[in-house]
Protein backbone atom coordinates (compact mmCIF):
# COMPACT_ATOMS: atom_id res chain seq x y z
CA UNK A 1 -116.11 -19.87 62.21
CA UNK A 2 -118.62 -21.14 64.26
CA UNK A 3 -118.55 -24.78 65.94
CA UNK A 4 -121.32 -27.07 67.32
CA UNK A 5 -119.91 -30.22 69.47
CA UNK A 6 -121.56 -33.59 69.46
CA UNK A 7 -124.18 -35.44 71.84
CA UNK A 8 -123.41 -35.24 75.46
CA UNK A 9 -121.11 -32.52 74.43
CA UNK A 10 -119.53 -29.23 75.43
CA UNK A 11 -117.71 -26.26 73.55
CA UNK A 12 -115.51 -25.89 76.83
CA UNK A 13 -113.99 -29.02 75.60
CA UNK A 14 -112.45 -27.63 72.46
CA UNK A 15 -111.42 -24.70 73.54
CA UNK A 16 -107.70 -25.68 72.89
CA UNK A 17 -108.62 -25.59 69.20
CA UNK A 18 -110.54 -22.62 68.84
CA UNK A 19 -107.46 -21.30 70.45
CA UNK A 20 -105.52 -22.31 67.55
CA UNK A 21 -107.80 -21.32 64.78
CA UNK A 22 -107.71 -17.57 67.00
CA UNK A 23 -104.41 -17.27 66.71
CA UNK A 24 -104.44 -18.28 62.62
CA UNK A 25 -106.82 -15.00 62.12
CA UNK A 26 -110.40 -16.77 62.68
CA UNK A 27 -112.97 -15.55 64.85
CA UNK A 28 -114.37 -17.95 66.42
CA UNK A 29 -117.79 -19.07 68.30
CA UNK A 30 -119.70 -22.02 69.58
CA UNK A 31 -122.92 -22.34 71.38
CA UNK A 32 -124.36 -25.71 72.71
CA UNK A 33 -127.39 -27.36 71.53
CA UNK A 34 -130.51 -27.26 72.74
CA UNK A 35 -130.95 -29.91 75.52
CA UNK A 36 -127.55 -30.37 76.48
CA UNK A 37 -124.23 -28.50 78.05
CA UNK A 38 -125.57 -24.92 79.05
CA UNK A 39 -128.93 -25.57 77.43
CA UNK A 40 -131.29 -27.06 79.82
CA UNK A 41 -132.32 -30.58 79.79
CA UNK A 42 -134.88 -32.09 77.45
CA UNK A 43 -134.72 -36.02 78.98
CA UNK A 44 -135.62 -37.91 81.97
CA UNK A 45 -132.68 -38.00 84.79
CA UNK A 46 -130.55 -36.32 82.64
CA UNK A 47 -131.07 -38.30 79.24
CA UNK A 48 -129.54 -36.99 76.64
CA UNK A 49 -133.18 -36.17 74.21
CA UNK A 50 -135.00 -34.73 71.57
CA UNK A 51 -138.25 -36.10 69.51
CA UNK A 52 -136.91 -34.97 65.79
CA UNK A 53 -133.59 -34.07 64.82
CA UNK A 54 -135.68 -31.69 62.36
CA UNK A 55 -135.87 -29.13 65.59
CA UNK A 56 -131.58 -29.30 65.89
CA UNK A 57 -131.33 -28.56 62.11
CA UNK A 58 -133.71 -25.21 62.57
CA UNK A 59 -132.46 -23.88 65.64
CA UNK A 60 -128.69 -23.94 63.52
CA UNK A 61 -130.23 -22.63 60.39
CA UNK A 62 -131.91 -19.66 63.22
CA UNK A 63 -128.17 -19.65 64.82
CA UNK A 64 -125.88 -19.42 62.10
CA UNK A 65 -128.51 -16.53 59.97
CA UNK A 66 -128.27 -14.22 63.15
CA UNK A 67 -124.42 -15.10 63.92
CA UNK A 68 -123.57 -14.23 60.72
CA UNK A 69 -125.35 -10.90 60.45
CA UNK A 70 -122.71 -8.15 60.04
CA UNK A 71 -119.76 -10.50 59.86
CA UNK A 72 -117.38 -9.66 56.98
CA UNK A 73 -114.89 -12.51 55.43
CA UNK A 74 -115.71 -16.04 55.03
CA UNK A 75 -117.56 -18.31 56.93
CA UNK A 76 -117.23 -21.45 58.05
CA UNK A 77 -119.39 -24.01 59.78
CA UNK A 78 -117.63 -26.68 61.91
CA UNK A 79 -119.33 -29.75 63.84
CA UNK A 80 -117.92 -32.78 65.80
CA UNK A 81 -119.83 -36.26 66.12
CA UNK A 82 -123.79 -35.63 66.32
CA UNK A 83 -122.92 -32.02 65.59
CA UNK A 84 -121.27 -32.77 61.92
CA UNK A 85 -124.49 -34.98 61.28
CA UNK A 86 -126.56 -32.42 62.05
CA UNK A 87 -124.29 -29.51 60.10
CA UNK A 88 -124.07 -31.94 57.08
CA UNK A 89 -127.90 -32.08 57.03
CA UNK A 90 -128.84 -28.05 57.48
CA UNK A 91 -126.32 -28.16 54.47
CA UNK A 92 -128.28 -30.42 52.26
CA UNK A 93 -131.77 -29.09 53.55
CA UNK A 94 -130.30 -25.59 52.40
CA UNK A 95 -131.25 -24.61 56.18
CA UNK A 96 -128.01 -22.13 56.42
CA UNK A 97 -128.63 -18.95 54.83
CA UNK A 98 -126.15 -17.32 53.88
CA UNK A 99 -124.34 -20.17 52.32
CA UNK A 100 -120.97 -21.24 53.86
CA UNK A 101 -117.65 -21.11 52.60
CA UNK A 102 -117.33 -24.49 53.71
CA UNK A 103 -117.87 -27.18 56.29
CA UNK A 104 -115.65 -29.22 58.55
CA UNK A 105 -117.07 -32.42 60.12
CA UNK A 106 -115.06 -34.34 62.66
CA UNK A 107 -115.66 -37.59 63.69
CA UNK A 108 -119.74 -37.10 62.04
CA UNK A 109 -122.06 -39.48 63.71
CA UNK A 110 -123.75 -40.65 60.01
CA UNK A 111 -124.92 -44.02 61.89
CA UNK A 112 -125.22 -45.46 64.38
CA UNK A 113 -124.10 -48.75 65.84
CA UNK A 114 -123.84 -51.86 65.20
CA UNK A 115 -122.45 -51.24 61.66
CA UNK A 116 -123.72 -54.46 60.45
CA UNK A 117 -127.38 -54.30 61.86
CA UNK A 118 -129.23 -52.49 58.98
CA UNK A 119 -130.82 -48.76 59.20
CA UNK A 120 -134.02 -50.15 59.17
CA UNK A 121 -133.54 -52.61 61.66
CA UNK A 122 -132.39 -50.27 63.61
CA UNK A 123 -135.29 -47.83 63.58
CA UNK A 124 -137.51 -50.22 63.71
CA UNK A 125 -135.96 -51.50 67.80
CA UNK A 126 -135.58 -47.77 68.25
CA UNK A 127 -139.62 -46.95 67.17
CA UNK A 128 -140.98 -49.64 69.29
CA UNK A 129 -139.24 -48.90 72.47
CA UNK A 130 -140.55 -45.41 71.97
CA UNK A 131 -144.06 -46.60 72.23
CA UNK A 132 -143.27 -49.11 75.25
CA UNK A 133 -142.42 -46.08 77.69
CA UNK A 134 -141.50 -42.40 77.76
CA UNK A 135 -139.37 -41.47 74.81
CA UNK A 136 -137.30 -39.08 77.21
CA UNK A 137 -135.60 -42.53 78.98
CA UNK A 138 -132.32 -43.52 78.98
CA UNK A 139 -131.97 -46.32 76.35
CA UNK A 140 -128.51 -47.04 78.25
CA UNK A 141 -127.02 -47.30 81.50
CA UNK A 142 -123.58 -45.02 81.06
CA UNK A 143 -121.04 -44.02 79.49
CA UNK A 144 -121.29 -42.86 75.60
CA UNK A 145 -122.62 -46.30 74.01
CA UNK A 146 -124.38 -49.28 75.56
CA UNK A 147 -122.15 -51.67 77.13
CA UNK A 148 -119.27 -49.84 77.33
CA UNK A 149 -118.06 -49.07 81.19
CA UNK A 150 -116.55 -45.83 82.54
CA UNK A 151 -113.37 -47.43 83.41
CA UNK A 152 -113.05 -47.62 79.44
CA UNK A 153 -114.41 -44.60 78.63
CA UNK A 154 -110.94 -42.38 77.34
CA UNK A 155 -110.35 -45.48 74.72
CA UNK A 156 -113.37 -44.88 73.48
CA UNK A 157 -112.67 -40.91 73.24
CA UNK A 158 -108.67 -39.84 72.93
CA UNK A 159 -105.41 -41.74 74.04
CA UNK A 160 -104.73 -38.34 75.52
CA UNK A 161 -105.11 -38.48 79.33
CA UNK A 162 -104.45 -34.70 80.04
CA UNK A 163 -107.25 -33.69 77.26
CA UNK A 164 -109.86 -36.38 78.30
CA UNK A 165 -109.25 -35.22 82.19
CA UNK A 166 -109.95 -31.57 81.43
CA UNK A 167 -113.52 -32.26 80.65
CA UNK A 168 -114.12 -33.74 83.80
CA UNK A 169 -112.62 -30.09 85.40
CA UNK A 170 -115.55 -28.47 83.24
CA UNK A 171 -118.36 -31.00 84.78
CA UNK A 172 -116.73 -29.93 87.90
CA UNK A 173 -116.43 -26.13 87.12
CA UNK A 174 -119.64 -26.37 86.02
CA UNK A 175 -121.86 -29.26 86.76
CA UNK A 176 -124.99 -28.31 84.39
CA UNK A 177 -122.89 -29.50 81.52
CA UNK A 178 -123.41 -33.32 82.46
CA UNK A 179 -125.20 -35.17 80.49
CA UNK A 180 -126.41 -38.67 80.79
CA UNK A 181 -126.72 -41.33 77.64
CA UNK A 182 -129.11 -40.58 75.21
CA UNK A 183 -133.00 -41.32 75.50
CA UNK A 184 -134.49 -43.85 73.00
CA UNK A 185 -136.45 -40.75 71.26
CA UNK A 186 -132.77 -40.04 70.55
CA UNK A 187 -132.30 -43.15 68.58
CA UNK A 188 -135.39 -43.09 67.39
CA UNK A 189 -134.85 -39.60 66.10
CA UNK A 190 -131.25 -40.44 64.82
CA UNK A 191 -132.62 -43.28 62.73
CA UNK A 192 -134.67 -41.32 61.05
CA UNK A 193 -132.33 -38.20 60.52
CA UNK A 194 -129.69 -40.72 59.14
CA UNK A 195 -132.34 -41.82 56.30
CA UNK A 196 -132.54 -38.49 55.03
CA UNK A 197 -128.96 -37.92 55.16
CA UNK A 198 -128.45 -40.76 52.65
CA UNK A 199 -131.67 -41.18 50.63
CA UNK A 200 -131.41 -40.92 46.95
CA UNK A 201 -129.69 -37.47 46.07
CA UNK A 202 -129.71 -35.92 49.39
CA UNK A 203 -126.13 -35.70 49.92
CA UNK A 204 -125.06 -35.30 46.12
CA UNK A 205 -126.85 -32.04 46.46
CA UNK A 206 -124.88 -30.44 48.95
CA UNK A 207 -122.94 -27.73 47.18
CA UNK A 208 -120.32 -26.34 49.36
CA UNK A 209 -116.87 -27.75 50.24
CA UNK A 210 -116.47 -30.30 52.76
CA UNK A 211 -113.62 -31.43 54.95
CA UNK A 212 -113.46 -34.71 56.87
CA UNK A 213 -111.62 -35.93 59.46
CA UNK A 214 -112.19 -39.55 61.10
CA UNK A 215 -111.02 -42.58 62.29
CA UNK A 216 -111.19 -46.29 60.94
CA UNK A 217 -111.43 -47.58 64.56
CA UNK A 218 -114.39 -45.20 65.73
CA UNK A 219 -116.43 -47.36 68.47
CA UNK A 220 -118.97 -44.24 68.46
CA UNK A 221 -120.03 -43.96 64.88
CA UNK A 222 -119.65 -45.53 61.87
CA UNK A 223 -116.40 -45.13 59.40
CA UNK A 224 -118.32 -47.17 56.95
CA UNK A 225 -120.64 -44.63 56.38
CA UNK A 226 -118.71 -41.30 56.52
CA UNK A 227 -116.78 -43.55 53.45
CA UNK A 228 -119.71 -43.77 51.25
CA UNK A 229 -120.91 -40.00 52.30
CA UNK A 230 -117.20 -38.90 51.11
CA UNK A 231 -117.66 -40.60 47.97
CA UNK A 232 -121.09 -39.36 47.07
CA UNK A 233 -120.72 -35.54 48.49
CA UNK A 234 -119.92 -33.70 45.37
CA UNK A 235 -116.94 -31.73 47.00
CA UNK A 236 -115.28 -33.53 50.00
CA UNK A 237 -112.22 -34.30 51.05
CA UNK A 238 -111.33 -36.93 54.11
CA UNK A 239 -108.65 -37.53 56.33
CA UNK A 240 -108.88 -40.83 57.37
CA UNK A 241 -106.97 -42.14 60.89
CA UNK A 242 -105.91 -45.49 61.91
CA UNK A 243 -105.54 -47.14 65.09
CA UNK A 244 -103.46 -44.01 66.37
CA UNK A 245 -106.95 -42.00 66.62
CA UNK A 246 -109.77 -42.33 68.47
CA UNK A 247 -113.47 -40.83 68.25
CA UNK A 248 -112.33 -37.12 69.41
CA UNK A 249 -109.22 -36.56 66.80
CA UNK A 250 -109.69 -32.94 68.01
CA UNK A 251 -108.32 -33.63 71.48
CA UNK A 252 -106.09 -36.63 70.40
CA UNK A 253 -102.25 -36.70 71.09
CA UNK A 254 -100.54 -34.19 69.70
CA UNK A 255 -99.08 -36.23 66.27
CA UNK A 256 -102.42 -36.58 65.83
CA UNK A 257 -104.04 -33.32 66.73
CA UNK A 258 -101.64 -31.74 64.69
CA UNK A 259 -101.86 -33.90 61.03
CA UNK A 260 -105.81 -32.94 61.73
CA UNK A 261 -105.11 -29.77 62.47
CA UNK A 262 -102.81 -28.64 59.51
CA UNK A 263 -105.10 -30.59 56.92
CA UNK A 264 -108.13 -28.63 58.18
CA UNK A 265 -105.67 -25.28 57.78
CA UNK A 266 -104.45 -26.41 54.68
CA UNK A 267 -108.31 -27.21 53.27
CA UNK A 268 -109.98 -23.76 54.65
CA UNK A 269 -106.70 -21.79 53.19
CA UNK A 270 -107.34 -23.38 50.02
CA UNK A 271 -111.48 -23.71 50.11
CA UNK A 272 -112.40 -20.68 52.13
CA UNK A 273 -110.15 -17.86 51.95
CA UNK A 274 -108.23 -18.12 48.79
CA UNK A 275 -105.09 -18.43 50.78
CA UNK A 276 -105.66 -14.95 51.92
């Protein structure tokens, strides 16, 4: 399997999980994307940026057709947050050659926030501060989302104080996988990459299995709209979380962890491998 993390992310973060998925017979990798953890920096004082999500979607599609060169078995494309969004879409753009057994999105970022401000709206705020100043700014101060303050941060990310302190031991360990908020070429970019996620037929054309896992109390993206994408992917199944769960179900508590866990065992067993 191979497993791309979301915006501002690491892989050193999940490396608790790809322990477990080790130790259940996968071989597993993960690489960072371009612009962020390991990857260099695209932004201005560390903003987290890119002009098209477009250039994401072909450096996985370039990615996952070399990874998988010479691998025998199934395989199996994972991504958390920004990374599911942009796994979902290589998917539906038939970017990933050879197909995939399957997908696994946790936590996808399929909007943006605020739920209730409409997609256009949104682009069209995001578009115009684009052409006020460098795209490569921060369009916040700190922290994942505007507003929000450090102090608040873990609520916003796991209830799990052990797991949300070991990723500040990786910025420490290694400090080049800070990154800031994300530019407004970001949200510019997202709009638009959101649009063609759910324009007419895009994601009814997806034809490989995919598995869900969220929250109904995600402050980072939208549980409205990884609803309607379950309901109109042609093969998905979700695991939905209450208030027990927060944005990174992956490094929740372990109740939670391990319900997310053993569904996402229990779908790949059935999906992937035949139960083999």
């Amino acid at each position: 399997m191979l497993f791309m993390a979301g915006r501002g992310d690491a892989y050193e973060k999940y490396l608790e999980s790809f322990e477990h998925w080790r130790l259940a017979g996968w071989q597993v990798s993960a690489a960072d994307w371009r612009g962020q953890g390991g990857s260099g920096r695209l932004g201005l004082a560390d903003a987290g940026h890119i002009d098209d999500f477009g250039t994401w979607v072909s450096d996985l599609g370039a990615l996952w057709a070399d990874w998988a060169k010479g691998r025998e078995g199934p395989l199996v494309l994972l991504g958390h947050s920004m990374g599911g969004h942009l796994v979902l879409r290589a998917a539906l753009e038939q970017a990933l050659d050879p197909r995939p057994a399957a997908l696994v999105l946790s936590a996808p970022m399929l909007d943006i926030f605020p739920e209730h401000l409409p997609l256009f709206a949104k682009r069209l705020v995001a578009d115009a501060m684009v052409r006020l100043g460098d795209p490569g700014r921060a369009a916040w101060k700190m922290s994942e989302k505007p507003g929000s303050k450090p102090s608040s941060r873990q609520w916003l990310l796991t209830h799990d104080k052990t797991r949300y302190e070991d990723e500040h031991f990786w910025r420490e360990a290694r400090p080049e996988l800070k990154l800031g908020p994300g530019s407004w070429g970001w949200l510019a970019a997202a709009t638009r990459s959101t649009g063609a996620l759910f324009a007419p037929g895009a994601l009814e054309s997806v034809d490989v299995p995919v598995m869900i896992v969220a929250t109904s109390v995600d402050k980072l993206v939208s549980p409205a709209a990884i609803r309607v994408a379950a309901r109109r992917l042609p093969d998905a199944e979700l695991l939905e979380f209450g208030p027990e769960a927060n944005h990174e179900i992956l490094r929740e508590v372990d109740p939670v962890r391990d319900r997310a866990l053993a569904a996402i065992d229990d779908f790949l067993a059935r999906r992937a491998t035949n139960g083999e």
